[in-house]
N, C-alpha and C. Protein backbone atom coordinates (compact mmCIF):
# COMPACT_ATOMS: atom_id res chain seq x y z
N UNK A 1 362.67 53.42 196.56
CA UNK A 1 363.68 53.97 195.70
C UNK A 1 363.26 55.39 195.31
N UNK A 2 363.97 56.40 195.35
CA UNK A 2 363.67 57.77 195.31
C UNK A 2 364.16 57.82 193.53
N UNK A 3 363.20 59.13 192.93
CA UNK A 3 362.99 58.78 191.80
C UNK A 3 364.38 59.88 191.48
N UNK A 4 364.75 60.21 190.68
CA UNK A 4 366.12 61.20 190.17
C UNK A 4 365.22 62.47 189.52
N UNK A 5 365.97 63.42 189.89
CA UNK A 5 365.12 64.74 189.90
C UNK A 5 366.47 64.94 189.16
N UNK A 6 365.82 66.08 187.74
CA UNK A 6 366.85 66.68 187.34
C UNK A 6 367.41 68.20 188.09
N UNK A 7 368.66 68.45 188.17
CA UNK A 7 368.84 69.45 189.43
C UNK A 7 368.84 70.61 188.47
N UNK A 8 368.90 70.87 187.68
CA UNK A 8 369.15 72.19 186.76
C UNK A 8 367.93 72.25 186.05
N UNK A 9 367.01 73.52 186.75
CA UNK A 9 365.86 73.95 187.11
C UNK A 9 366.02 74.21 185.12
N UNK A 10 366.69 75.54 184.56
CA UNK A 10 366.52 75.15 183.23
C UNK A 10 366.72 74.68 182.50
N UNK A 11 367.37 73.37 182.48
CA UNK A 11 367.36 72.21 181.21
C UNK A 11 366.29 71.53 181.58
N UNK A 12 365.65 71.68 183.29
CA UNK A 12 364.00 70.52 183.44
C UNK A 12 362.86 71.76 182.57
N UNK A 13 363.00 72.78 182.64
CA UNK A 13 362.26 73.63 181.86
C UNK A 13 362.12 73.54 180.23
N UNK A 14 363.76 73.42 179.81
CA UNK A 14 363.77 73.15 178.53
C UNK A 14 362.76 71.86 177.74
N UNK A 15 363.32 70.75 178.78
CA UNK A 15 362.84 69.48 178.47
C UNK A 15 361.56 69.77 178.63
N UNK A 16 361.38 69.83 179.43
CA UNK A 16 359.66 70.04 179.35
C UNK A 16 358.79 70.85 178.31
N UNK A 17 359.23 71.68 177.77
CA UNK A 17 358.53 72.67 177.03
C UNK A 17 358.78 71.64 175.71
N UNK A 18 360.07 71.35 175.76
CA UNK A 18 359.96 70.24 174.33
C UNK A 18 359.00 68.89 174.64
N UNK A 19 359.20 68.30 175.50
CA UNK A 19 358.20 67.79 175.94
C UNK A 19 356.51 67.43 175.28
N UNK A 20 356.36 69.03 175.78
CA UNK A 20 354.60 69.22 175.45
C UNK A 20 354.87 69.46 173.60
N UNK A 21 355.80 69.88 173.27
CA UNK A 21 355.43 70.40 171.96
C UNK A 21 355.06 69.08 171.05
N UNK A 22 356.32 67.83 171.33
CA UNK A 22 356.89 66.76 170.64
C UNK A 22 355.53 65.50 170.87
N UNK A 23 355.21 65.21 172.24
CA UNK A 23 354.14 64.48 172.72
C UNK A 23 352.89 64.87 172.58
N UNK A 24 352.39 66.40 172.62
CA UNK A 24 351.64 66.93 172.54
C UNK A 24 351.19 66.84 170.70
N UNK A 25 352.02 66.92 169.88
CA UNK A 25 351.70 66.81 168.81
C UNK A 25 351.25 65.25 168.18
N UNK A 26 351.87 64.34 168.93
CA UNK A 26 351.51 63.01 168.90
C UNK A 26 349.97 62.74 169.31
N UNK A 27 349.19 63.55 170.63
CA UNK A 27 348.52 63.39 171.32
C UNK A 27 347.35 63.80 170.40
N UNK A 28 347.65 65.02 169.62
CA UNK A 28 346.94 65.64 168.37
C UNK A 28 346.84 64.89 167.38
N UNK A 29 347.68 64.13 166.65
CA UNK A 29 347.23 63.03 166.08
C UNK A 29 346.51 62.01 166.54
N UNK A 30 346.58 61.48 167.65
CA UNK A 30 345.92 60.56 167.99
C UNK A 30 344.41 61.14 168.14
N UNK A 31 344.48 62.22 168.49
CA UNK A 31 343.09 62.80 168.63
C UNK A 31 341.96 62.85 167.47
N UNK A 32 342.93 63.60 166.45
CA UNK A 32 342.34 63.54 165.30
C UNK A 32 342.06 62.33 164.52
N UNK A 33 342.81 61.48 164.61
CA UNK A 33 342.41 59.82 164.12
C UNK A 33 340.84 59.45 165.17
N UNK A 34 340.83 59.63 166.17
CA UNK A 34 339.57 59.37 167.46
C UNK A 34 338.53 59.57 166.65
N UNK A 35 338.72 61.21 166.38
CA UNK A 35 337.60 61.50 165.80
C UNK A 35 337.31 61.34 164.75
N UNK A 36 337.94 60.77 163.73
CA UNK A 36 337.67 60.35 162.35
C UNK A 36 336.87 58.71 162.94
N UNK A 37 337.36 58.13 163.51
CA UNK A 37 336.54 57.31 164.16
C UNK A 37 335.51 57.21 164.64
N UNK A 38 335.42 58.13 165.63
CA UNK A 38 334.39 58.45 165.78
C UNK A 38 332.99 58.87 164.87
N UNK A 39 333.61 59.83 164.67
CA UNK A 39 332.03 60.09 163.28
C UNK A 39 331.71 59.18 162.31
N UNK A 40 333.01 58.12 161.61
CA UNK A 40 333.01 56.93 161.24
C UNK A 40 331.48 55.90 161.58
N UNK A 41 332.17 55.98 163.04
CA UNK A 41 330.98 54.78 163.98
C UNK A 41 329.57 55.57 163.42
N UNK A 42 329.50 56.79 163.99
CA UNK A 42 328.56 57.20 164.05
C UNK A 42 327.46 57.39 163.21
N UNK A 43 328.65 57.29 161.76
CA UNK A 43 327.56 58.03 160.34
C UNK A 43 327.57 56.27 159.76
N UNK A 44 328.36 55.21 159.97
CA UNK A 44 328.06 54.09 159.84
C UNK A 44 326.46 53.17 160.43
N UNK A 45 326.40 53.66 161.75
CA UNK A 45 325.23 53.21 162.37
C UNK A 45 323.90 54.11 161.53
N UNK A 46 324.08 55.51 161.42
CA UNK A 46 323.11 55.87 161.16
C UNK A 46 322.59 55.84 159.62
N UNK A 47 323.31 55.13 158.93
CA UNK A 47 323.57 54.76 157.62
C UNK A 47 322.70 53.30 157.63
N UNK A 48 322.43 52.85 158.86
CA UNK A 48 321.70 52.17 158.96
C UNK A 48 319.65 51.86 159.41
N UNK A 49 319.93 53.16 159.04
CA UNK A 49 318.55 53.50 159.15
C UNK A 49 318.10 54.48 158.18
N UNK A 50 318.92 54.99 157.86
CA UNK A 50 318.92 55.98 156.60
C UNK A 50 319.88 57.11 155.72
N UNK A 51 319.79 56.89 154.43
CA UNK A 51 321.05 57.26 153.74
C UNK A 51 321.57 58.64 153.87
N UNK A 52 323.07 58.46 153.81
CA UNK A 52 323.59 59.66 154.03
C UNK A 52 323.93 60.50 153.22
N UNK A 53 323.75 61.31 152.46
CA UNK A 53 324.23 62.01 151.01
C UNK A 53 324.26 63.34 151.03
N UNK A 54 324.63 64.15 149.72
CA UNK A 54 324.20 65.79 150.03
C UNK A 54 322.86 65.69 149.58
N UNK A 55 322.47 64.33 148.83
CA UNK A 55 320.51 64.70 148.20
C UNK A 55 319.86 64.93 149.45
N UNK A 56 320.39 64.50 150.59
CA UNK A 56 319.37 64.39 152.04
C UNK A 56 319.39 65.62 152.37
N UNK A 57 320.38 66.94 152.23
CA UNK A 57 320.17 68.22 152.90
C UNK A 57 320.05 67.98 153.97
N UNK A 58 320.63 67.23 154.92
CA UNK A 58 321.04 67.40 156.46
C UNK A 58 322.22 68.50 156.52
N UNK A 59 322.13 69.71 156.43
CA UNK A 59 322.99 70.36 157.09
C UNK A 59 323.42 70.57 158.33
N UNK A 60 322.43 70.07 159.02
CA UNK A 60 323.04 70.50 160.91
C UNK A 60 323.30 69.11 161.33
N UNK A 61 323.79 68.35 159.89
CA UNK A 61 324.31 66.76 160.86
C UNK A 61 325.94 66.95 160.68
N UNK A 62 326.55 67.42 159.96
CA UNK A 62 327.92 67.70 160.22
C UNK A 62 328.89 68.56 161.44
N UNK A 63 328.16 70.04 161.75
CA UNK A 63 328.26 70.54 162.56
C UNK A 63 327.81 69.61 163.78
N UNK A 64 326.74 69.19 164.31
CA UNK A 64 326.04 68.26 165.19
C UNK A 64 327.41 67.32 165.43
N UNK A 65 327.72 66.56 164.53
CA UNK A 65 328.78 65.43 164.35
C UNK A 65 330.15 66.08 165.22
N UNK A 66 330.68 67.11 164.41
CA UNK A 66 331.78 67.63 165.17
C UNK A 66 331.69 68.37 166.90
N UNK A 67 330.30 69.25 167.01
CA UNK A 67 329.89 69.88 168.05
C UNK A 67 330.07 68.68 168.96
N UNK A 68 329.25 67.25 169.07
CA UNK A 68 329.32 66.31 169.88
C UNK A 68 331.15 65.64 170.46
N UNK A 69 332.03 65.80 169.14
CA UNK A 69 332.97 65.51 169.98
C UNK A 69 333.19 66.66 170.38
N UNK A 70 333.50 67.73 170.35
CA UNK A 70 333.99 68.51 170.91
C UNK A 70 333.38 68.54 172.68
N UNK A 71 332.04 68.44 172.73
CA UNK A 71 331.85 67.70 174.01
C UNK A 71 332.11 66.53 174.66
N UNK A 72 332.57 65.86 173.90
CA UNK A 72 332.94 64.36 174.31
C UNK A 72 334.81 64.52 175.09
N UNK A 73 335.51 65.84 173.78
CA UNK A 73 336.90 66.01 174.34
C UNK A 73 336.49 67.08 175.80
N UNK A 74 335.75 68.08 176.16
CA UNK A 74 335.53 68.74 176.78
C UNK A 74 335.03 67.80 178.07
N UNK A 75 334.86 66.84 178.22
CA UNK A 75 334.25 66.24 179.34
C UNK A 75 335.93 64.83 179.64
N UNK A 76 336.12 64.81 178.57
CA UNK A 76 337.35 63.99 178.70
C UNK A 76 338.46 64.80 179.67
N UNK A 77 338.41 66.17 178.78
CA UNK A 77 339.63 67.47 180.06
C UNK A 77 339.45 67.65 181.30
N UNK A 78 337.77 67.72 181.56
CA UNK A 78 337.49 67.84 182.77
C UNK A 78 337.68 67.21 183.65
N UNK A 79 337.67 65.58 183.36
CA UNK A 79 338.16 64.47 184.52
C UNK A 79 339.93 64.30 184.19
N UNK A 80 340.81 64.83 182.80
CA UNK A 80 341.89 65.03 183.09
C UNK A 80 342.18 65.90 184.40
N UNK A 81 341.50 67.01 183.93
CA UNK A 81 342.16 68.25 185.12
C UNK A 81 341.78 68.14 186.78
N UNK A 82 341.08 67.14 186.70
CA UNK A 82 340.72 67.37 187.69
C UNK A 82 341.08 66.09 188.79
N UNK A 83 342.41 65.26 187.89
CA UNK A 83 343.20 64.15 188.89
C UNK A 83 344.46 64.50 188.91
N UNK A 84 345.03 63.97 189.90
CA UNK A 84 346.14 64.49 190.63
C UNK A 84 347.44 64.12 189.46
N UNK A 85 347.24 63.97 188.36
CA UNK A 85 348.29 63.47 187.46
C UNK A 85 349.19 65.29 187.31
N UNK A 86 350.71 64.71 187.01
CA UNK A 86 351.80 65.19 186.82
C UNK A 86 351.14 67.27 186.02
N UNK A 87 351.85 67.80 186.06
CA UNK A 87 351.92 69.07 185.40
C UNK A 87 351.96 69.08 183.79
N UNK A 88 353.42 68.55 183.67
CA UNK A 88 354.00 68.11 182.31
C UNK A 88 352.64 67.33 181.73
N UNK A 89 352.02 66.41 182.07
CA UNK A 89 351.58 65.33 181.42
C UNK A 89 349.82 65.98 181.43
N UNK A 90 349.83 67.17 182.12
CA UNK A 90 348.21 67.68 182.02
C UNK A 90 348.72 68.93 180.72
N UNK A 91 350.03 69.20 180.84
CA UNK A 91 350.14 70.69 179.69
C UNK A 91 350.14 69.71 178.36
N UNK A 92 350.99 68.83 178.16
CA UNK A 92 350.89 67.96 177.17
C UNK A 92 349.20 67.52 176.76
N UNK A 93 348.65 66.82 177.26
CA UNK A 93 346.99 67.08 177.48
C UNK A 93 346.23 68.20 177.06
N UNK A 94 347.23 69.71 177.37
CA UNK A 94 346.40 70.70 177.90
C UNK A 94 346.35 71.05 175.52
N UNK A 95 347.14 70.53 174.90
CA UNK A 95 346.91 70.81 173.75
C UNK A 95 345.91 70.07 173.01
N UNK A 96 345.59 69.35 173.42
CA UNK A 96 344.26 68.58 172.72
C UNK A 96 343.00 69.77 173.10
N UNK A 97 342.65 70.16 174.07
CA UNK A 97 340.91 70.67 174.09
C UNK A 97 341.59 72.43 173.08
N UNK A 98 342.89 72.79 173.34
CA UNK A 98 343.25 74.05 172.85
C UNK A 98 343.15 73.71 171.12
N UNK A 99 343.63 72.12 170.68
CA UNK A 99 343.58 72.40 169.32
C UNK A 99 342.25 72.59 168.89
N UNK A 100 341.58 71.16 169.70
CA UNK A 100 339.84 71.01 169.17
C UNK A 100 338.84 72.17 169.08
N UNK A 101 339.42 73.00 170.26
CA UNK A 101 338.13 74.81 170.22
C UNK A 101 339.04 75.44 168.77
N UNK A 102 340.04 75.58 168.69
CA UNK A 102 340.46 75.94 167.60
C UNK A 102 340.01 75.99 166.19
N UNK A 103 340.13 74.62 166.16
CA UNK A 103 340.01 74.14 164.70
C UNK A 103 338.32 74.43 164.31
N UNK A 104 337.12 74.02 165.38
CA UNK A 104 336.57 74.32 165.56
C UNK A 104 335.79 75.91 165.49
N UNK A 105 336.82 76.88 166.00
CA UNK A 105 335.94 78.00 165.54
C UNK A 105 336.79 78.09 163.83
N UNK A 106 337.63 77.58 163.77
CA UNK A 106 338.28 77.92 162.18
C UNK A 106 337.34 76.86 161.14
N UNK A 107 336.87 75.95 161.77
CA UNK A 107 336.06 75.39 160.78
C UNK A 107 334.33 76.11 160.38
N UNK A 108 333.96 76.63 161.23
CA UNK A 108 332.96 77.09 161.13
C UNK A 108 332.72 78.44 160.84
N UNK A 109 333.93 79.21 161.22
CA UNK A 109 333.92 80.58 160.75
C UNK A 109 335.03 81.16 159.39
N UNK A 110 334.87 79.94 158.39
CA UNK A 110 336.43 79.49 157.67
C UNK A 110 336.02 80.80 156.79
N UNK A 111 334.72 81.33 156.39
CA UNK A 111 334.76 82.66 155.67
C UNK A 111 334.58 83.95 155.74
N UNK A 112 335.07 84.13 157.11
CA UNK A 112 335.40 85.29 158.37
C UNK A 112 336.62 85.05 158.36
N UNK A 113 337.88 85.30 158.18
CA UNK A 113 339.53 84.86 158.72
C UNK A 113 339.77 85.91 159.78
N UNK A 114 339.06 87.58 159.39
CA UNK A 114 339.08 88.08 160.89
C UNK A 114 338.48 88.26 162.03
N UNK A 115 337.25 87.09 162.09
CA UNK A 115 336.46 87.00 163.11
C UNK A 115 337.26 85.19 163.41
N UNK A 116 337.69 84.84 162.47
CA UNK A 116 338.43 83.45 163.17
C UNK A 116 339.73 83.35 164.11
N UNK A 117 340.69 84.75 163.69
CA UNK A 117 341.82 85.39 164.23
C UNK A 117 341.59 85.68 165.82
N UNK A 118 340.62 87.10 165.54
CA UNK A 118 339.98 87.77 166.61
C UNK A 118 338.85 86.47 168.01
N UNK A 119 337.85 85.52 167.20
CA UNK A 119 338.17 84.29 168.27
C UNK A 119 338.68 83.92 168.53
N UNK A 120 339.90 83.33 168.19
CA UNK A 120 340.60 82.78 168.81
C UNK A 120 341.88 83.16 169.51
N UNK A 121 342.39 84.42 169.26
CA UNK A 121 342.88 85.16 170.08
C UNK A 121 342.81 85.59 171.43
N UNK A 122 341.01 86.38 170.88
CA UNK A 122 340.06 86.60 172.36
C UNK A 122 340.10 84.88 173.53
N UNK A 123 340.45 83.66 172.57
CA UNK A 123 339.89 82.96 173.58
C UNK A 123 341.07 82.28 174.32
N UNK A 124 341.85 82.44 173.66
CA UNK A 124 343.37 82.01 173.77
C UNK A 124 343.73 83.25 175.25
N UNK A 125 343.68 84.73 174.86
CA UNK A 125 343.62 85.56 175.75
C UNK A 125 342.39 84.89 176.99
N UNK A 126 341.77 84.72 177.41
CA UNK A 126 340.68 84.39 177.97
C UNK A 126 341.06 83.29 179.02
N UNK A 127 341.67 82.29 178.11
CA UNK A 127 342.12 81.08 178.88
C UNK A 127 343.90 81.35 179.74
N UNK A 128 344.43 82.01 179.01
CA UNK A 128 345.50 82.61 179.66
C UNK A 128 345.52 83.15 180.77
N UNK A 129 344.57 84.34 180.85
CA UNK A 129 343.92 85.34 181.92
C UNK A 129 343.29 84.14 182.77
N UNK A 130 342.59 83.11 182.77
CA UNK A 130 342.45 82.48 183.23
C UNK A 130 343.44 81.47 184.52
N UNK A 131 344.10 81.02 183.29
CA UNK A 131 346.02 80.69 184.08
C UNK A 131 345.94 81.46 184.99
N UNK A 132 346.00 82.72 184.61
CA UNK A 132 346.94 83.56 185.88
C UNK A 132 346.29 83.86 187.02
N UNK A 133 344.66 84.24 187.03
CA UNK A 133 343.73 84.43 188.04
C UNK A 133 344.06 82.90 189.16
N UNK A 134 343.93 82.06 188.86
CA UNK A 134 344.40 80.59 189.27
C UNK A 134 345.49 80.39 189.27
N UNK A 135 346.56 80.98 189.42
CA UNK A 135 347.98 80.87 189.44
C UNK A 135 348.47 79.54 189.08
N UNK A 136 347.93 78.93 187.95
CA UNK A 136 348.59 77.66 187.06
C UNK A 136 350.57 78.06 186.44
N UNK A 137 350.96 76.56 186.29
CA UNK A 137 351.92 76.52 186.28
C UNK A 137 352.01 77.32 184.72
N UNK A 138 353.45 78.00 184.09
CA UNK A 138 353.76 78.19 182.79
C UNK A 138 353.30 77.48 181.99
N UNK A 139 353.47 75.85 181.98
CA UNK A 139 353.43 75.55 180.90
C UNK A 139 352.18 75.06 180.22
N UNK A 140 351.27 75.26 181.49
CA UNK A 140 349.82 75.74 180.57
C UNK A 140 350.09 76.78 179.48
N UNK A 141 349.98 77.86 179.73
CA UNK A 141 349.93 78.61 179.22
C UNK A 141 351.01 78.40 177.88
N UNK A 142 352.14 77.92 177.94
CA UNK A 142 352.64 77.63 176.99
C UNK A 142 352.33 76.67 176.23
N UNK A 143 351.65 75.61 176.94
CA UNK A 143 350.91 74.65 175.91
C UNK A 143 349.56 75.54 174.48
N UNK A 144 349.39 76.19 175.41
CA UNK A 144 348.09 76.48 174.77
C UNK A 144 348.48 77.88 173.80
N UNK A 145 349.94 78.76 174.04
CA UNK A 145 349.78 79.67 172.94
C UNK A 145 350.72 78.80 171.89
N UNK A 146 351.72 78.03 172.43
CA UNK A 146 352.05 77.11 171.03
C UNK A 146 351.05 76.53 169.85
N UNK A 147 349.86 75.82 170.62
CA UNK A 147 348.96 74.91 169.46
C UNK A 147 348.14 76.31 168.87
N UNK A 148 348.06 77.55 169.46
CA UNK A 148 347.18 78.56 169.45
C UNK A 148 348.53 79.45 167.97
N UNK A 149 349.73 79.76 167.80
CA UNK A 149 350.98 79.67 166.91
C UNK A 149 350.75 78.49 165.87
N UNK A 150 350.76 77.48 166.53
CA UNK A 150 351.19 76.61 164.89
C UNK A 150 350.03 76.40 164.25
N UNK A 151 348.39 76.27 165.00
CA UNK A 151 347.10 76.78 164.07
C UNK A 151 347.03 77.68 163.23
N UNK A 152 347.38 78.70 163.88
CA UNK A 152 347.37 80.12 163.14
C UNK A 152 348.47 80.27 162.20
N UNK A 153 349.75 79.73 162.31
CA UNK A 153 350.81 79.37 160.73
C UNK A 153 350.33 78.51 159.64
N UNK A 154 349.53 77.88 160.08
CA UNK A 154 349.20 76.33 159.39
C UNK A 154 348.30 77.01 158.60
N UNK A 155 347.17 78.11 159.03
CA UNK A 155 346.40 78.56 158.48
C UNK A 155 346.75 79.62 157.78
N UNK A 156 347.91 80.29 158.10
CA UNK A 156 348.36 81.65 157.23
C UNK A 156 349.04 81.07 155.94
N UNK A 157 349.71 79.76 155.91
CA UNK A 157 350.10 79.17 154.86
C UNK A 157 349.35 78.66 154.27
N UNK A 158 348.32 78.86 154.09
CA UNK A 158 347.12 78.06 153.33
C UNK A 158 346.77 76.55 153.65
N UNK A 159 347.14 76.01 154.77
CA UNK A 159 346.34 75.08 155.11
C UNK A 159 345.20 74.66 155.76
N UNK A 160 344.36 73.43 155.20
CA UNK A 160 343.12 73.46 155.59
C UNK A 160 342.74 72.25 156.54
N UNK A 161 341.74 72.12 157.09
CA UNK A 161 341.62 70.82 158.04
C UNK A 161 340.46 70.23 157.28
C-alpha cells in the first residue's frame, strides 16, 4: 500500500514547521522531566553513602550533575542522527540537544547576559553554518533558531530555569 504524500509542497512545509515547533516542545518537556529524574536517581543513590546539603560545599557536584546529562543527551543525538529515521522527526529531535546547550550556557553564565547572548548566538551561528557546509535540510536549521528565539524571549521576559 503506497503511503499518501501531501502534493502541495507548501502546506507539507507549513505542517511541518508546525510540526517541530508543537512536538518539539512536547519532546522538551519530556526531556526536562528525564532529567529531573535523572539527577533524582542520582543524588538519591549518592545520598546513600553520604549527605547531601549546602554544609557539604560540594560545588562541582551540581554543575558535574547537569554537565553529565548533557553528555548523556549528546550521545543520545548522535545515534539519533546518525539512523536513517525521517527529516521531520530528526528536526523535531533536532530541539532537544539545541535547548539542552542552551539552557546550559544560560545556566552557568546566568551573570554575564552578554556573554550568554553572544554564546549562544555564536553557537547557534556555528551550528547553522554548519547546516549549510553539509547541505542539511531547512528545517534543521529552523528547528534550532526557533528553540534558539523562544530561549532567548523566555529569558528577556525574566524567566528562569
Amino acid at each position: 500500500m503506497k503511503k499518501k504524500k501531501i502534493k502541495n509542497k507548501l502546506l507539507w512545509n507549513i505542517l511541518s514547521a508546525v510540526a517541530v515547533g508543537v512536538f518539539g516542545f512536547i519532546l522538551l518537556n519530556l526531556t526536562f522531566i528525564l532529567d529531573a529524574l535523572y539527577q533524582g536517581t542520582i543524588r538519591g543513590i549518592i545520598r546513600l553513602f553520604m549527605p547531601l546539603g549546602p554544609e557539604n560545599q560540594l560545588y562541582w557536584f551540581p554543575p558535574l550533575m547537569h554537565f553529565s546529562f548533557v553528555v548523556i543527551i549528546g550521545v543520545i543525538s548522535w545515534f539519533v542522527f546518525r539512523t536513517k529515521m525521517r527529516v521531520l522527526l530528526k528536526a523535531i529531535y533536532m530541539t532537544v540537544p539545541a535547548a539542552v546547550v542552551l539552557a546550559t550556557i544560560g545556566m552557568f553564565l546566568n551573570h554575564w547576559p552578554v556573554l550568554v547572548y553572544s554564546i549562544g548566538f555564536l553557537g547557534c551561528i556555528g551550528t547553522s553554518y554548519y547546516f549549510y557546509r553539509t547541505k542539511q535540510p531547512w528545517l534543521y536549521y529552523y528547528a534550532v533558531i526557533l528553540v534558539a528565539l523562544a530561549m532567548a524571549i523566555f529569558t528577556l521576559t525574566g524567566g528562569e530555569i
